[in-house]
PDB file of N, CA and C in Angstrom:
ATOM      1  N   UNK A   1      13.615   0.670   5.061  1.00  0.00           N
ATOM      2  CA  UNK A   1      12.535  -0.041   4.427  1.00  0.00           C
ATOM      3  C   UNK A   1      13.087  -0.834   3.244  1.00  0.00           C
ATOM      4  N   UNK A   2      12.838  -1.906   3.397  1.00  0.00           N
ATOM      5  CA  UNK A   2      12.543  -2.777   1.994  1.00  0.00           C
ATOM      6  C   UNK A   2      11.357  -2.591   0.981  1.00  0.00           C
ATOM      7  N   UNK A   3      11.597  -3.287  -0.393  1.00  0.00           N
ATOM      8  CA  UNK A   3      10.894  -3.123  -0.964  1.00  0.00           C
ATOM      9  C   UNK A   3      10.948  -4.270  -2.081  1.00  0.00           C
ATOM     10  N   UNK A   4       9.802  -5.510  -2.181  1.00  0.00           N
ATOM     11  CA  UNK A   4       9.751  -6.450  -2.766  1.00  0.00           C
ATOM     12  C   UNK A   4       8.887  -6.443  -4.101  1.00  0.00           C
ATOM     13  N   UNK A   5       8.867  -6.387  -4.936  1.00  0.00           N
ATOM     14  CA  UNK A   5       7.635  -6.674  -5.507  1.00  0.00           C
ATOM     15  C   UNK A   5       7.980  -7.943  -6.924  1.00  0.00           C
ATOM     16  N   UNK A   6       6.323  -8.118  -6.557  1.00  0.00           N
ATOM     17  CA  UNK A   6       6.219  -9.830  -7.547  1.00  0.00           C
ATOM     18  C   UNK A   6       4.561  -9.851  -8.196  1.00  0.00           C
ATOM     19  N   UNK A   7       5.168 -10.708  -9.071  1.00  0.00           N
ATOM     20  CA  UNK A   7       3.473 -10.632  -9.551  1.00  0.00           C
ATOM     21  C   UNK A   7       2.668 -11.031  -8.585  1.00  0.00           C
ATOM     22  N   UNK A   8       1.164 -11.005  -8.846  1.00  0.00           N
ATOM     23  CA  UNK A   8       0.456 -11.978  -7.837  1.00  0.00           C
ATOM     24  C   UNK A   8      -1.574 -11.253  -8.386  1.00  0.00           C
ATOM     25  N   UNK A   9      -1.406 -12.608  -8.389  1.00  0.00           N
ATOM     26  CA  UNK A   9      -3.210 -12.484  -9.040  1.00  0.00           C
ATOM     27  C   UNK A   9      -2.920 -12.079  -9.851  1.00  0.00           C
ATOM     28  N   UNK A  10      -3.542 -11.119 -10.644  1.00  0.00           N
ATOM     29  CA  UNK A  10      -4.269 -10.202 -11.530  1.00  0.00           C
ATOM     30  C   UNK A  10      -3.056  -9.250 -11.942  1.00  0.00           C
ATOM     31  N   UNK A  11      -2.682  -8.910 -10.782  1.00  0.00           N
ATOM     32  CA  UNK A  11      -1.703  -7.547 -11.153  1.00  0.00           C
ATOM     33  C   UNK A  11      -0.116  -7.512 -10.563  1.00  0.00           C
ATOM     34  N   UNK A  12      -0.048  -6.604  -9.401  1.00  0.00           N
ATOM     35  CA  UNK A  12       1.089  -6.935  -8.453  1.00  0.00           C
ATOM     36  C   UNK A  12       1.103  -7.063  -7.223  1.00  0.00           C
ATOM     37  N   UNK A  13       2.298  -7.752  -6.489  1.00  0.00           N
ATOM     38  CA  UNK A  13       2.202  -7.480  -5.215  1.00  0.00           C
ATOM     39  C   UNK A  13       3.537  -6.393  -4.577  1.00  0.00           C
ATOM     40  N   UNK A  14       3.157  -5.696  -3.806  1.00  0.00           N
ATOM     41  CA  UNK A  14       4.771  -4.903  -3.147  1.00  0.00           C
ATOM     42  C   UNK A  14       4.605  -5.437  -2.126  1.00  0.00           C
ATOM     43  N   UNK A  15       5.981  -6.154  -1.481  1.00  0.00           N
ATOM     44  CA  UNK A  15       5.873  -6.262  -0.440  1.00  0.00           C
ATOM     45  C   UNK A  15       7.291  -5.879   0.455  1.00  0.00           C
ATOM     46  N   UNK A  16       6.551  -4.997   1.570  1.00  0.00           N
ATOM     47  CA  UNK A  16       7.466  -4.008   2.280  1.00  0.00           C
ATOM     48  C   UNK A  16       7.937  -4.127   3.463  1.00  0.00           C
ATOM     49  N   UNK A  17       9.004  -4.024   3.896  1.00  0.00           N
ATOM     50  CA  UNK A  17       9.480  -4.522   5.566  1.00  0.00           C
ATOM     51  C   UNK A  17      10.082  -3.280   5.781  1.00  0.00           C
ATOM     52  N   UNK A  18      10.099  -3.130   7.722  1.00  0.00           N
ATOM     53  CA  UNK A  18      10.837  -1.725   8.074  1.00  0.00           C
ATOM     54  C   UNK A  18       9.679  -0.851   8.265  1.00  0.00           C
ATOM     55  N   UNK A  19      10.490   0.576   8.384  1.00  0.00           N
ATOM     56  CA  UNK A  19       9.778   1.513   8.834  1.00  0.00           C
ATOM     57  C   UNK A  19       9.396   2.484   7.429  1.00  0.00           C
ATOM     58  N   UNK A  20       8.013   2.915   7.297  1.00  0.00           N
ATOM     59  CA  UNK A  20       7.753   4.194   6.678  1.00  0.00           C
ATOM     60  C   UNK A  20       7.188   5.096   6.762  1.00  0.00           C
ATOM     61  N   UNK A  21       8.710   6.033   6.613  1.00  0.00           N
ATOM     62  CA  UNK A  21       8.373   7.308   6.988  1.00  0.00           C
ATOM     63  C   UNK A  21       9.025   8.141   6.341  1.00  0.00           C
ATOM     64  N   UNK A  22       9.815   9.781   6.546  1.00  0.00           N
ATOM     65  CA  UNK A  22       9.325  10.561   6.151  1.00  0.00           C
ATOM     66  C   UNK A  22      10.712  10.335   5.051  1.00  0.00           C
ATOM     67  N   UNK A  23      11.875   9.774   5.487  1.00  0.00           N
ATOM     68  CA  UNK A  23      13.253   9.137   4.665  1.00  0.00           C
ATOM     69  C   UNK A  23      13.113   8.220   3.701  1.00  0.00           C
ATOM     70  N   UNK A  24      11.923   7.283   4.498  1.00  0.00           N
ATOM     71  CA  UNK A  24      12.005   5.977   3.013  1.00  0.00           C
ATOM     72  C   UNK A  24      10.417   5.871   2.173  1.00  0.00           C
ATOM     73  N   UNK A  25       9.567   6.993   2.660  1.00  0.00           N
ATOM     74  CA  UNK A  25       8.326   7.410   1.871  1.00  0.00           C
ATOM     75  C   UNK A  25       8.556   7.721   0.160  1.00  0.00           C
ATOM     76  N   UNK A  26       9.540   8.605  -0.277  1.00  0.00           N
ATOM     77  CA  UNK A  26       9.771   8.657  -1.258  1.00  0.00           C
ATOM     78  C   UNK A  26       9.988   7.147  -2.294  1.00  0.00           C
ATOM     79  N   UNK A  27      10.655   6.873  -1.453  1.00  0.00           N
ATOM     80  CA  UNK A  27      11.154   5.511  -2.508  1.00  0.00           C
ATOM     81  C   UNK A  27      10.157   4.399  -2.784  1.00  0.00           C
ATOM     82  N   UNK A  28       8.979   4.613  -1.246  1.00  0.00           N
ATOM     83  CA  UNK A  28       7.569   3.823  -2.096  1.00  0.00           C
ATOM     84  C   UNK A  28       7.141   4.334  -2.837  1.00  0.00           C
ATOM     85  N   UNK A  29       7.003   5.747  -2.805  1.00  0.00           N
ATOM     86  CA  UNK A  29       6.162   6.858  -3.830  1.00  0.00           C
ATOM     87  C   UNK A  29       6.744   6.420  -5.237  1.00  0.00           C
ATOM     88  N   UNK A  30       7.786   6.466  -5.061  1.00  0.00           N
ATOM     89  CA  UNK A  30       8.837   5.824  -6.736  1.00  0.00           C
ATOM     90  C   UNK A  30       7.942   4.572  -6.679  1.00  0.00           C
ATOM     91  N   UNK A  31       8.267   3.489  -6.155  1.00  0.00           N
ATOM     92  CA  UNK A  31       8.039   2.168  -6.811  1.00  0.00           C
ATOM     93  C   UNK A  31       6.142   2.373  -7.135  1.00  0.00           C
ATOM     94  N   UNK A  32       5.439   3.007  -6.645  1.00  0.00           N
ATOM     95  CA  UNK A  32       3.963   2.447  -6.734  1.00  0.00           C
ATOM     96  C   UNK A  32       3.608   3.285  -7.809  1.00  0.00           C
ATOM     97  N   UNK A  33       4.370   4.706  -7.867  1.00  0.00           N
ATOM     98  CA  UNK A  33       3.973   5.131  -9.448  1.00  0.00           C
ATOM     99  C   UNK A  33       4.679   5.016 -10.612  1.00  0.00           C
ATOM    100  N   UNK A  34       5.507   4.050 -10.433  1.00  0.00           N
ATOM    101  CA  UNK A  34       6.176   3.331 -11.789  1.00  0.00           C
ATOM    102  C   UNK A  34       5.075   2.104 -11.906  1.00  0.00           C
ATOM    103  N   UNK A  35       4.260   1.410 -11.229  1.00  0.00           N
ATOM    104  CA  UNK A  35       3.287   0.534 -11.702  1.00  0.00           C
ATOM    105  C   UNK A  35       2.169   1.534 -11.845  1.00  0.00           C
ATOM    106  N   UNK A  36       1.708   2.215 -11.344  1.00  0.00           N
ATOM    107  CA  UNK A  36       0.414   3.171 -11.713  1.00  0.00           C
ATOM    108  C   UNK A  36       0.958   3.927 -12.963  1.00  0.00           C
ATOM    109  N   UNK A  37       2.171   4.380 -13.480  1.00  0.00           N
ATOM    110  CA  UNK A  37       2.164   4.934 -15.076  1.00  0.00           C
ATOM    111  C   UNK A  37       1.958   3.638 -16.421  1.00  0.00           C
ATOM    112  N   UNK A  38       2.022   2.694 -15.804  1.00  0.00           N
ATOM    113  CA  UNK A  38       2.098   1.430 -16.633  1.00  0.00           C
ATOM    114  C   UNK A  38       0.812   1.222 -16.489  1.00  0.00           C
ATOM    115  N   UNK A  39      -0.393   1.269 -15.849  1.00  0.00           N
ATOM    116  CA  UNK A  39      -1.518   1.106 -15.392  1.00  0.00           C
ATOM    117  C   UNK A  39      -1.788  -0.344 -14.662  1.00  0.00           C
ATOM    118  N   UNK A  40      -0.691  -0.186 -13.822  1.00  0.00           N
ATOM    119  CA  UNK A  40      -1.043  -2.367 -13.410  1.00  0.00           C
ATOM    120  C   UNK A  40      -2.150  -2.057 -12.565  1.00  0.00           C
ATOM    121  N   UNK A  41      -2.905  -3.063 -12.224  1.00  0.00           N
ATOM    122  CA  UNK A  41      -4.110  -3.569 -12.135  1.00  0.00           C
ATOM    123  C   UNK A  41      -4.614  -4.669 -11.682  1.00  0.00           C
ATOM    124  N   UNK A  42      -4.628  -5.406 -10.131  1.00  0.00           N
ATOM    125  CA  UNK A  42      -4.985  -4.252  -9.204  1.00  0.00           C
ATOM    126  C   UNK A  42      -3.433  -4.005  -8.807  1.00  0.00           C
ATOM    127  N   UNK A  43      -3.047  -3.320  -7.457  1.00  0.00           N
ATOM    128  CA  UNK A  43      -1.735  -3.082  -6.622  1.00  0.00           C
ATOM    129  C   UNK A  43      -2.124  -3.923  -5.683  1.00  0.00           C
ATOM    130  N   UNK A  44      -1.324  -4.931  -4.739  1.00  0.00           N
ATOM    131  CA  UNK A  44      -1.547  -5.396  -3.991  1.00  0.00           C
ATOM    132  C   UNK A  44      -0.413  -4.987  -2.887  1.00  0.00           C
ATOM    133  N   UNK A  45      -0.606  -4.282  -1.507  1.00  0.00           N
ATOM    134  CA  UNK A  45       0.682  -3.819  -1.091  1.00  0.00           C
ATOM    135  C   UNK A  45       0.247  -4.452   0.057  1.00  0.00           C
ATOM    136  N   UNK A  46       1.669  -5.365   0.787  1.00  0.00           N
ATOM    137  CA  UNK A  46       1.813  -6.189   1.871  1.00  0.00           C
ATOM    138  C   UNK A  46       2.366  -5.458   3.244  1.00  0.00           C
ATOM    139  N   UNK A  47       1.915  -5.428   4.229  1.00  0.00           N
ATOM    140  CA  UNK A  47       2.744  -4.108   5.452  1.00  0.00           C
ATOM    141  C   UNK A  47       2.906  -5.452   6.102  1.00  0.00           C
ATOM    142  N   UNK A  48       2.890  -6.682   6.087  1.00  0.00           N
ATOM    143  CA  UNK A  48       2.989  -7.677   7.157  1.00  0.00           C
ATOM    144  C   UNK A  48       4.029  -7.364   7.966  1.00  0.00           C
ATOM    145  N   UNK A  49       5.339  -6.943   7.152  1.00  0.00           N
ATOM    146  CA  UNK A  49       6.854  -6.992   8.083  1.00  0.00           C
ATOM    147  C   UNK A  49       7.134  -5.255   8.210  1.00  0.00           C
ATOM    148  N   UNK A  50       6.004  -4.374   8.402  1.00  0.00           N
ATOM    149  CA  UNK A  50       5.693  -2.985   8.374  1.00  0.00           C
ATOM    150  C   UNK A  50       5.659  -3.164   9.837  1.00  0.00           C
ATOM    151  N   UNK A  51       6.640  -1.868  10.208  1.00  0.00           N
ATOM    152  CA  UNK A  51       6.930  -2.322  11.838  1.00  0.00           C
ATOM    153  C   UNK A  51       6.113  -0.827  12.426  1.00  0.00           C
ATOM    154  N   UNK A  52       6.064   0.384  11.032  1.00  0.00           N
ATOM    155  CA  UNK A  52       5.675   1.762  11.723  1.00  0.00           C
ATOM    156  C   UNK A  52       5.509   2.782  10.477  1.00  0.00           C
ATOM    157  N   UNK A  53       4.416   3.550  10.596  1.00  0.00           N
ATOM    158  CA  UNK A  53       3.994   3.873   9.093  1.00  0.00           C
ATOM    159  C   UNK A  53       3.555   5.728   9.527  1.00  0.00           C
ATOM    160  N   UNK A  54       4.280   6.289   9.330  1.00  0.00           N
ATOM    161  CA  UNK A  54       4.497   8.064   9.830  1.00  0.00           C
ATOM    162  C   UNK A  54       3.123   9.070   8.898  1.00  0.00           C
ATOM    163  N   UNK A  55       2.947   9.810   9.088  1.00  0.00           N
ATOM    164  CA  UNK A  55       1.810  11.016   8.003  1.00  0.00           C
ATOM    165  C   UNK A  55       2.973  11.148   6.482  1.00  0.00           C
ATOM    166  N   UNK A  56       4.220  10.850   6.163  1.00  0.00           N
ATOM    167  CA  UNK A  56       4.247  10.876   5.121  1.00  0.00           C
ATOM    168  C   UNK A  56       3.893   9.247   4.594  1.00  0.00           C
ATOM    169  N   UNK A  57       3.919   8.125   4.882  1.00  0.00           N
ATOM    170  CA  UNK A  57       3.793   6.738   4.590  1.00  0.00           C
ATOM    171  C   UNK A  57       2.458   6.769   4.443  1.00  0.00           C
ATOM    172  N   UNK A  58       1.387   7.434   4.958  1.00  0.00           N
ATOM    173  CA  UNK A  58       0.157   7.253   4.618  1.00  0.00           C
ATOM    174  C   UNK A  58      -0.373   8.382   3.725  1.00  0.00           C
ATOM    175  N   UNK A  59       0.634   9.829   3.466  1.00  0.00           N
ATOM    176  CA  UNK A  59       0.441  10.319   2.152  1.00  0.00           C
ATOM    177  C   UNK A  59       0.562  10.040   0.890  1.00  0.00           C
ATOM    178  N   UNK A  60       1.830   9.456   1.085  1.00  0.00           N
ATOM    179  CA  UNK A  60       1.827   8.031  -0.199  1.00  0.00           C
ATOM    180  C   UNK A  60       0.927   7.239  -0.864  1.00  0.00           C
ATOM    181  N   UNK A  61       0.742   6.682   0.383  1.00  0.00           N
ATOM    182  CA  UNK A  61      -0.507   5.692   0.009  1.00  0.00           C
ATOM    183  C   UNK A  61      -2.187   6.571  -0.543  1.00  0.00           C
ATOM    184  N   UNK A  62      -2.444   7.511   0.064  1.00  0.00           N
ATOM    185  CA  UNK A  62      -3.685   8.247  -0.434  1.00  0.00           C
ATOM    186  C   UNK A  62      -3.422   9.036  -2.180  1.00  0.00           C
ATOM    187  N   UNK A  63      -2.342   9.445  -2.098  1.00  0.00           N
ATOM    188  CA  UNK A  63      -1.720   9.613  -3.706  1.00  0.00           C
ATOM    189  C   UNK A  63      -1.645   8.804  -4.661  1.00  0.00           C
ATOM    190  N   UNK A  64      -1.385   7.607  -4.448  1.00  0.00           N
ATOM    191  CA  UNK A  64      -1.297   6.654  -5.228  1.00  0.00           C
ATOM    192  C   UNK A  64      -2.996   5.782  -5.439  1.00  0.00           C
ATOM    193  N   UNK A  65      -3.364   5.883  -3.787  1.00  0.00           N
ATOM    194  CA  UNK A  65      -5.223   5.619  -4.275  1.00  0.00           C
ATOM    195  C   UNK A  65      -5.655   6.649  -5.384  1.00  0.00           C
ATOM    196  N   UNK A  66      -5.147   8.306  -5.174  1.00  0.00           N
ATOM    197  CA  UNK A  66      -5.704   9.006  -6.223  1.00  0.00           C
ATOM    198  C   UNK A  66      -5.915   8.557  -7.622  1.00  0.00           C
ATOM    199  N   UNK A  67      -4.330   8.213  -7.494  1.00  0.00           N
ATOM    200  CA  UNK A  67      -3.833   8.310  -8.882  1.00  0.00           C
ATOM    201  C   UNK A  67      -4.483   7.096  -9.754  1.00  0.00           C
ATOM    202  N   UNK A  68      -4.024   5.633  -8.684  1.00  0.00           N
ATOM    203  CA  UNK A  68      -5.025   4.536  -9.222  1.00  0.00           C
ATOM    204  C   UNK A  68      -6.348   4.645  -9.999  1.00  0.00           C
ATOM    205  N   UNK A  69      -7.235   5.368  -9.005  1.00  0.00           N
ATOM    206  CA  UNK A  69      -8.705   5.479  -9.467  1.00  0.00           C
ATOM    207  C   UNK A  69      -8.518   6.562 -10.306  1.00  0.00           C
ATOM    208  N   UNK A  70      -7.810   7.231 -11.036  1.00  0.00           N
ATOM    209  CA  UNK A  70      -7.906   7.667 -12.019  1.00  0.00           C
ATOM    210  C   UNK A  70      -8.010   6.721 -13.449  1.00  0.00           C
ATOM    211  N   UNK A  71      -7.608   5.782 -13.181  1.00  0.00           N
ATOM    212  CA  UNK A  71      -8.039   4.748 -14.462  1.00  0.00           C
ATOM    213  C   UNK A  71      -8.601   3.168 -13.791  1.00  0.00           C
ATOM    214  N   UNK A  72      -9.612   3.538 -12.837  1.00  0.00           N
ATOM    215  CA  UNK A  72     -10.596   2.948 -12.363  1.00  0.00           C
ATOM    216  C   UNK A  72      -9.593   1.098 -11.878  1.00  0.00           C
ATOM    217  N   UNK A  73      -8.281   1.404 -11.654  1.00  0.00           N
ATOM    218  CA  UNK A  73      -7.827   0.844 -10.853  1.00  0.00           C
ATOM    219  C   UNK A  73      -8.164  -0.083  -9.015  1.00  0.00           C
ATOM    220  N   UNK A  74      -7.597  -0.686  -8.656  1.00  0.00           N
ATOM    221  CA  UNK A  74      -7.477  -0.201  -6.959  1.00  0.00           C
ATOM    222  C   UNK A  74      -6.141  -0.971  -6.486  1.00  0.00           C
ATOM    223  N   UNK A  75      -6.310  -0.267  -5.423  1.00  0.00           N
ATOM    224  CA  UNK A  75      -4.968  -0.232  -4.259  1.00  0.00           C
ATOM    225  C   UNK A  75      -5.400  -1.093  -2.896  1.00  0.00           C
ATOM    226  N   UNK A  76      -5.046  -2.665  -3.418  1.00  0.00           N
ATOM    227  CA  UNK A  76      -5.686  -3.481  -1.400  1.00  0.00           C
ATOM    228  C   UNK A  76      -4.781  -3.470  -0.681  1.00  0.00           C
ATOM    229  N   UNK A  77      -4.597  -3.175   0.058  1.00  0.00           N
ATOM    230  CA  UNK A  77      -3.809  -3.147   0.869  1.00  0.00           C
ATOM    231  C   UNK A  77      -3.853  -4.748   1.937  1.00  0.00           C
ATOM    232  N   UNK A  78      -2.973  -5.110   2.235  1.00  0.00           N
ATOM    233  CA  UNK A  78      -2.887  -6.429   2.814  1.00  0.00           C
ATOM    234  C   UNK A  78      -1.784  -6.829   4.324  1.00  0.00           C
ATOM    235  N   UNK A  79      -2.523  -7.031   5.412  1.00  0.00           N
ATOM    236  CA  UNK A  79      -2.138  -7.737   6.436  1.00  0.00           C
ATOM    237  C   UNK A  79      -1.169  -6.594   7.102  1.00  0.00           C
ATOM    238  N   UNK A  80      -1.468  -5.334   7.573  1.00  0.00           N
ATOM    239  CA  UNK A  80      -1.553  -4.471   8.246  1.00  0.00           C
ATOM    240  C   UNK A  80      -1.382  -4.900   9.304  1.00  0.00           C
ATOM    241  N   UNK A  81      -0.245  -4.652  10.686  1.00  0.00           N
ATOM    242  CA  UNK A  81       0.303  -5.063  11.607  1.00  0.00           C
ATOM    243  C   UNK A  81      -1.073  -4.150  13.087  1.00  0.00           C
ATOM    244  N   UNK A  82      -1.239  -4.270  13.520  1.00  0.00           N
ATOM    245  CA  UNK A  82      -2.526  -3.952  14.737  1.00  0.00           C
ATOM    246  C   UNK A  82      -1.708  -2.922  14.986  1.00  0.00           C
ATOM    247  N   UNK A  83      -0.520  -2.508  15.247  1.00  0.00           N
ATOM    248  CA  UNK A  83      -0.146  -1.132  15.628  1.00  0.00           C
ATOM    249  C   UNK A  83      -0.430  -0.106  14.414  1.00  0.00           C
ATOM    250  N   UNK A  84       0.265  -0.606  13.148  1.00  0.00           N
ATOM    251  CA  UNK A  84      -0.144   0.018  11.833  1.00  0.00           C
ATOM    252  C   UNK A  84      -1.300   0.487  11.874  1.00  0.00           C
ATOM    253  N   UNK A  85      -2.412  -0.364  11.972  1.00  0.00           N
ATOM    254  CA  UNK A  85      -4.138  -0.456  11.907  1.00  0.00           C
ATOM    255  C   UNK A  85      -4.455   0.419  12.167  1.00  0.00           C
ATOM    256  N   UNK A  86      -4.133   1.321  13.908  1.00  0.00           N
ATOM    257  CA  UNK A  86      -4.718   1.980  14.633  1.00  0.00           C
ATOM    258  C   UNK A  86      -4.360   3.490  13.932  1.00  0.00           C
ATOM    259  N   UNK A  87      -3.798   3.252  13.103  1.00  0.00           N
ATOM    260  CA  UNK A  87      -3.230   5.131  12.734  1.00  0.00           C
ATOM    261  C   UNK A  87      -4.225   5.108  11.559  1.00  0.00           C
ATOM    262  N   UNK A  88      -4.427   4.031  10.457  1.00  0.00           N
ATOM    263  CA  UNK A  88      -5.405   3.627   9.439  1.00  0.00           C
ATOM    264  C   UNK A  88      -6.853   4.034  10.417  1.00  0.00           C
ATOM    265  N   UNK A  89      -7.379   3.585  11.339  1.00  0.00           N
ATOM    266  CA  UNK A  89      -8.743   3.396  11.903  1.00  0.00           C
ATOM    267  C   UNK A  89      -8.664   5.147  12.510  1.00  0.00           C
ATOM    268  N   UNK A  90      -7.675   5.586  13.330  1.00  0.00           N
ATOM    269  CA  UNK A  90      -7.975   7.020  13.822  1.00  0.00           C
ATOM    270  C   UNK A  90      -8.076   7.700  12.457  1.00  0.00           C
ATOM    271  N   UNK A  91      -7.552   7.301  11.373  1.00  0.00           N
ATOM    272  CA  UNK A  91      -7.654   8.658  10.394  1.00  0.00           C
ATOM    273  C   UNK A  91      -8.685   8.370   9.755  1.00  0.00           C
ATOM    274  N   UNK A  92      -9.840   6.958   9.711  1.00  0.00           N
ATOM    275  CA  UNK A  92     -10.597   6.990   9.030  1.00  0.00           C
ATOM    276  C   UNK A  92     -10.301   6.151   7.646  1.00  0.00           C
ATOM    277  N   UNK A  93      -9.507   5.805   7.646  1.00  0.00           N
ATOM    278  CA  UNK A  93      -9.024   5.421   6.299  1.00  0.00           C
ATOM    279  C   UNK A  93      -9.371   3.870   5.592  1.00  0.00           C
ATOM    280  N   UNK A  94      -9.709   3.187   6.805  1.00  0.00           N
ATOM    281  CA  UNK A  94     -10.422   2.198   6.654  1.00  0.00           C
ATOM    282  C   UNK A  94     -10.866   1.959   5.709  1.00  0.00           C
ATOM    283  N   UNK A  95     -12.461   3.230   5.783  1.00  0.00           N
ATOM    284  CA  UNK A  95     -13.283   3.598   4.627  1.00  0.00           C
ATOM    285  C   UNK A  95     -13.207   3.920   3.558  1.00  0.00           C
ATOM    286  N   UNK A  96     -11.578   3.881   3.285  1.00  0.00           N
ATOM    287  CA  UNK A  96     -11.347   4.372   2.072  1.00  0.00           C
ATOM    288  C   UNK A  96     -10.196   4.103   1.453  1.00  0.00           C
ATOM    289  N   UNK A  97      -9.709   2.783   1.931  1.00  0.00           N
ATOM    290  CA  UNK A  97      -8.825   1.796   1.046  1.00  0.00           C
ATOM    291  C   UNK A  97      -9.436   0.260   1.641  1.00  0.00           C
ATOM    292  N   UNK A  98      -9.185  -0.498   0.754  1.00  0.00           N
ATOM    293  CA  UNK A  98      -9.604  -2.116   0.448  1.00  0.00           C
ATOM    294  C   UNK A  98      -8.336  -2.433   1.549  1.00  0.00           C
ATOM    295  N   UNK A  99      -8.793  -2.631   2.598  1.00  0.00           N
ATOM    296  CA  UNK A  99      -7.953  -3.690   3.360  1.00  0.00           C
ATOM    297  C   UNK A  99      -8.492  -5.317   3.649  1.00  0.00           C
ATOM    298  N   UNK A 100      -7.230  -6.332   3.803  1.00  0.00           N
ATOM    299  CA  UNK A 100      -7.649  -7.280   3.581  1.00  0.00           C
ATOM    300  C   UNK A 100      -7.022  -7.719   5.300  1.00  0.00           C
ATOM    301  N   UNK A 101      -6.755  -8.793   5.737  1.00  0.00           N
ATOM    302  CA  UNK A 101      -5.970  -9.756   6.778  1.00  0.00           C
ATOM    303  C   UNK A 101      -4.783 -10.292   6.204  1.00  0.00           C
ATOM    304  N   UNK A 102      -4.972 -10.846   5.259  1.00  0.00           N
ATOM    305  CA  UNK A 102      -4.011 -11.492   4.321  1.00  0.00           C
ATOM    306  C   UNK A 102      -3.813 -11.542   2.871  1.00  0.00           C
ATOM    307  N   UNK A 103      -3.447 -12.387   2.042  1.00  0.00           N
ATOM    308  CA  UNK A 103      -3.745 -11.930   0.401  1.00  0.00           C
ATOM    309  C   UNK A 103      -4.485 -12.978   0.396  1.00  0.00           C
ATOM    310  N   UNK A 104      -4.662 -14.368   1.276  1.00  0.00           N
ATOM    311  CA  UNK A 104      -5.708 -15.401   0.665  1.00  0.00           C
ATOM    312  C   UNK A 104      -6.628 -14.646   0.817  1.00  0.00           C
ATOM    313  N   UNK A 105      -7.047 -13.306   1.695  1.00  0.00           N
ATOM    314  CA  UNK A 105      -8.486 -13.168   1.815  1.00  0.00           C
ATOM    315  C   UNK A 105      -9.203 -11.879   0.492  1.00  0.00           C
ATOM    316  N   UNK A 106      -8.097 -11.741  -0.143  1.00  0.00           N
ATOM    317  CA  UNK A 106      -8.113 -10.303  -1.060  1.00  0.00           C
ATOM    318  C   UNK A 106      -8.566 -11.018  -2.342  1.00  0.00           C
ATOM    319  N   UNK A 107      -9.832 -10.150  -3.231  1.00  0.00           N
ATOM    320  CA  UNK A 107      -9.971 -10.752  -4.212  1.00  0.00           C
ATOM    321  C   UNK A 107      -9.267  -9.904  -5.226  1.00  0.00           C
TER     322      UNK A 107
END
């Protein structure tokens, strides 16, 4: 996995290529709570070049929603690959992170 990040809007963007899972989960867990101890605002995280995302890649991500909305933050998530999607939609998760198509469509 790669790992990009740049400003964008309001707050930041990460943007991630490769696989995440249970080897390169940690090292998002690093980068998204070094901006959540700083309190950035919003997170904008990109899976466009996200080829495969494992139960630790999406523990990550629900930790870091925690942690966000602890100082009334959020976490959009952006342009989610249709294979990605389907592990997001079976777990429900939909409902419970800001997904967008792209970042033009994210406010």
């Amino acid at each position: 996995m790669k790992i990009v990040t740049d400003s964008f809007k309001s707050g930041i963007i990460v943007r991630l290529s490769g696989d995440i899972d249970l080897e390169t989960s940690p090292e998002l867990r690093t980068e998204l709570i070094s901006h959540i101890t700083k309190k950035v605002n919003p997170i904008f995280v990109d899976f466009e070049a996200v080829s495969y995302v494992d139960s630790s890649g999406i523990a990550t991500l629900v930790e870091a929603l925690k942690l966000i909305k602890g100082y009334n933050g959020s976490l959009k998530l952006i342009a989610i690959p249709k294979s990605v999607i389907e592990i997001f939609n079976f777990l429900k998760l939909e409902k419970v992170f800001e997904i967008y198509t792209d970042a033009s469509s994210c406010g």
